[in-house]
C-alpha atoms as a PDB file:
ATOM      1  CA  UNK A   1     -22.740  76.573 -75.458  1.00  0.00           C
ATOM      2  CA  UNK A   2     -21.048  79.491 -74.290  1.00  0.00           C
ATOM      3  CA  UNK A   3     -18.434  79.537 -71.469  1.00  0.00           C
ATOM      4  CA  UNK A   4     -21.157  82.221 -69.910  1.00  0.00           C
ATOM      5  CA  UNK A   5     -23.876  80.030 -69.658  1.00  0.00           C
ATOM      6  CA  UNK A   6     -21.718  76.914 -68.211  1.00  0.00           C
ATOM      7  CA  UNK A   7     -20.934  78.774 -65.516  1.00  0.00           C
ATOM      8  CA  UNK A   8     -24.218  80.185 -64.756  1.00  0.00           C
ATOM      9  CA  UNK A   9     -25.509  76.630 -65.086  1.00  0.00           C
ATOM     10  CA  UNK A  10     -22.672  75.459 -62.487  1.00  0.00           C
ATOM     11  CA  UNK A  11     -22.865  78.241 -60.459  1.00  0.00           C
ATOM     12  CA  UNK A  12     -26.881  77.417 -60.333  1.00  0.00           C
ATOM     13  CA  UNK A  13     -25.814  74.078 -59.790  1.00  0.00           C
ATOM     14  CA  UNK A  14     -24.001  75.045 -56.624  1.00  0.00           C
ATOM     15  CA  UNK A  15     -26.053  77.350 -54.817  1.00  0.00           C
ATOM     16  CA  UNK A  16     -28.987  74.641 -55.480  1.00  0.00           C
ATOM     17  CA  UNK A  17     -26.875  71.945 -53.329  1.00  0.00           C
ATOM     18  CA  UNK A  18     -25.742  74.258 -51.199  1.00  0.00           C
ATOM     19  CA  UNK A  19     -29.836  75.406 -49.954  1.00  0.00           C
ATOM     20  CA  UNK A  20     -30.376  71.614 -50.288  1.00  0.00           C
ATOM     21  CA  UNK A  21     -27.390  70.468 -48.071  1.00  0.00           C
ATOM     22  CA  UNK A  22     -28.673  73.167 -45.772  1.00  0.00           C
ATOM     23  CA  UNK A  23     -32.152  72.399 -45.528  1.00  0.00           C
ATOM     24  CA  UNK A  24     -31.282  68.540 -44.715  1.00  0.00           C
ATOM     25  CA  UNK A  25     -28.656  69.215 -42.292  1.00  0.00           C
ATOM     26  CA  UNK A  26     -31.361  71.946 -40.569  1.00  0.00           C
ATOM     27  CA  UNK A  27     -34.238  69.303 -40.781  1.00  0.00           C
ATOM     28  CA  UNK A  28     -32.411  66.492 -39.156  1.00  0.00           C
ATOM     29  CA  UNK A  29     -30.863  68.943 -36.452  1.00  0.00           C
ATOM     30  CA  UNK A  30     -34.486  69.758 -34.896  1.00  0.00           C
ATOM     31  CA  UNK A  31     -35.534  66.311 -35.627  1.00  0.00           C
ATOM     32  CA  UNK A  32     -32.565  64.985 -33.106  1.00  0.00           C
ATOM     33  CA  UNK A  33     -33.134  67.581 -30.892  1.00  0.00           C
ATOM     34  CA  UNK A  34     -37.349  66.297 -30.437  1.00  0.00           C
ATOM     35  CA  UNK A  35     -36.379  63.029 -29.527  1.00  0.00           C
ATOM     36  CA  UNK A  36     -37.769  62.483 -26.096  1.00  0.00           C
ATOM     37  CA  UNK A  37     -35.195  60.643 -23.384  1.00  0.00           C
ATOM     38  CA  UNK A  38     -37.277  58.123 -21.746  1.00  0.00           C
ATOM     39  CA  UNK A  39     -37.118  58.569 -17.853  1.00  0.00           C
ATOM     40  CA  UNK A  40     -35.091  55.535 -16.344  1.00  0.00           C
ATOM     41  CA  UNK A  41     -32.895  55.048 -13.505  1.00  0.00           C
ATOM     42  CA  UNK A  42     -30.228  54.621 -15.865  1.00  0.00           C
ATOM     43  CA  UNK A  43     -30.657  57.782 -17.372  1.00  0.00           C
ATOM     44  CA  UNK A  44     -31.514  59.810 -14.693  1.00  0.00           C
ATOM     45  CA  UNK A  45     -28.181  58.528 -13.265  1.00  0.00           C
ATOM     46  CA  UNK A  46     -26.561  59.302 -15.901  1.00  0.00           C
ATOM     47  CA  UNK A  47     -27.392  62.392 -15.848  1.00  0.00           C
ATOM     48  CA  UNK A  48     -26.375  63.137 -12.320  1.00  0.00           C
ATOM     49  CA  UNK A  49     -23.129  61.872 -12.933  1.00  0.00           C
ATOM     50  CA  UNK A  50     -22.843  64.085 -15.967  1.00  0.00           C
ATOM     51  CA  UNK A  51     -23.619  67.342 -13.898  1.00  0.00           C
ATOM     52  CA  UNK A  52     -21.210  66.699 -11.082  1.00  0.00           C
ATOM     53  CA  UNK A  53     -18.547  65.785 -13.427  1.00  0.00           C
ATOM     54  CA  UNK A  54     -18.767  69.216 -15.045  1.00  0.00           C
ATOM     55  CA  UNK A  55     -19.426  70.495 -11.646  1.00  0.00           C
ATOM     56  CA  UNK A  56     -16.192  69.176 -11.169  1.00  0.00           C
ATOM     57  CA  UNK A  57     -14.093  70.253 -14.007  1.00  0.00           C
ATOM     58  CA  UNK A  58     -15.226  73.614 -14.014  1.00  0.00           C
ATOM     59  CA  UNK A  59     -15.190  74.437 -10.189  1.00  0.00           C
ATOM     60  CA  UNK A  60     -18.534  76.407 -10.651  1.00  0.00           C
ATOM     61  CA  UNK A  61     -22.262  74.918 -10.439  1.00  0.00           C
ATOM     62  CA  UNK A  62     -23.012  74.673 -14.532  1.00  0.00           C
ATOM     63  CA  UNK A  63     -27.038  75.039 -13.172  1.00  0.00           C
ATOM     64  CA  UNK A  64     -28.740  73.898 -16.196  1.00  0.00           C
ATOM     65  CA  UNK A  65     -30.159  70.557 -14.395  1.00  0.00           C
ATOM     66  CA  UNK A  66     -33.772  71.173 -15.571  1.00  0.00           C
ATOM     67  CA  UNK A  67     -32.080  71.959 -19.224  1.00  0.00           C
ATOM     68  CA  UNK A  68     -30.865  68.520 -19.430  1.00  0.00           C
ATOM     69  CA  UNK A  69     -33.197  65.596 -20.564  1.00  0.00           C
ATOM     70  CA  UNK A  70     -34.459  63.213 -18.812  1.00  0.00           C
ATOM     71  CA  UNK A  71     -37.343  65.053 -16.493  1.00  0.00           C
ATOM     72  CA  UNK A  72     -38.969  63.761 -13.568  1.00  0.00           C
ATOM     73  CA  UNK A  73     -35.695  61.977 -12.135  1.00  0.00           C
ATOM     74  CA  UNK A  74     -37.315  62.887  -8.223  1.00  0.00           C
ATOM     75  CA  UNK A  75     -39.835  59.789  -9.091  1.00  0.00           C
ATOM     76  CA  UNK A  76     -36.037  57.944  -8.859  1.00  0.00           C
ATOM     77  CA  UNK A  77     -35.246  59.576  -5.608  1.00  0.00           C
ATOM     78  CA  UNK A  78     -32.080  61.380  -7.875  1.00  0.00           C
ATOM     79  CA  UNK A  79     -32.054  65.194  -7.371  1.00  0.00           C
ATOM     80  CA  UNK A  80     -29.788  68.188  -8.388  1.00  0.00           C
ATOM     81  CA  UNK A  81     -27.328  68.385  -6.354  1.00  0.00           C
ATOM     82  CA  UNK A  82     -27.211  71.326  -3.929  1.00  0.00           C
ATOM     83  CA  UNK A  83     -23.176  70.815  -3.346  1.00  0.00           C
ATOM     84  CA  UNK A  84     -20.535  69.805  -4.946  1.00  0.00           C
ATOM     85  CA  UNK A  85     -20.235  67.662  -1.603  1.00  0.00           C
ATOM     86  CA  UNK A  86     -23.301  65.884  -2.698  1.00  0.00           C
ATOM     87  CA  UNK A  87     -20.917  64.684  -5.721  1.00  0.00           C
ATOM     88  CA  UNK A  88     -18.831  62.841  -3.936  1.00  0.00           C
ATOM     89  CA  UNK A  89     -20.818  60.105  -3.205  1.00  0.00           C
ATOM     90  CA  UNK A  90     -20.766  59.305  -7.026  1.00  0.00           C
END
């Protein structure tokens, strides 16, 4: 064989892997992100604790409370909190 067609083959080779690596690491990213949370207390205060810590670092309100899995954490009496005041009972 010719040095040509080695490196066509390897350069084949490559860009094969490559689309395959690709498509796997794209496949398992929206298969992690469909997992469902299951809707606990734990969880939900979890969750609250997560928000009002970056409430905290940041300074600002980061507002994405409906964003942030689990939903339906009102059937656990846990809400967003309206304050950064209402943190501080954490």
């Amino acid at each position: 064989m010719s040095s040509k067609a080695i490196a066509t083959h390897t350069i084949f080779l490559i860009a094969a892997i490559t689309l395959f690596l690709l498509f796997t690491i794209i496949s398992l990213w929206h298969w992690l992100d469909s997992i469902a949370v299951d809707t606990t207390q734990a969880n939900c205060a979890a969750k609250l604790l997560n928000y009002c810590e970056r409430w905290k670092l940041s300074g600002k309100d980061p507002g994405d409370w409906n964003e942030i899995q689990p939903d339906g954490c009102e059937k656990f009496d846990i809400h967003r909190p309206s304050s950064i005041d209402d943190c501080k009972m954490i």
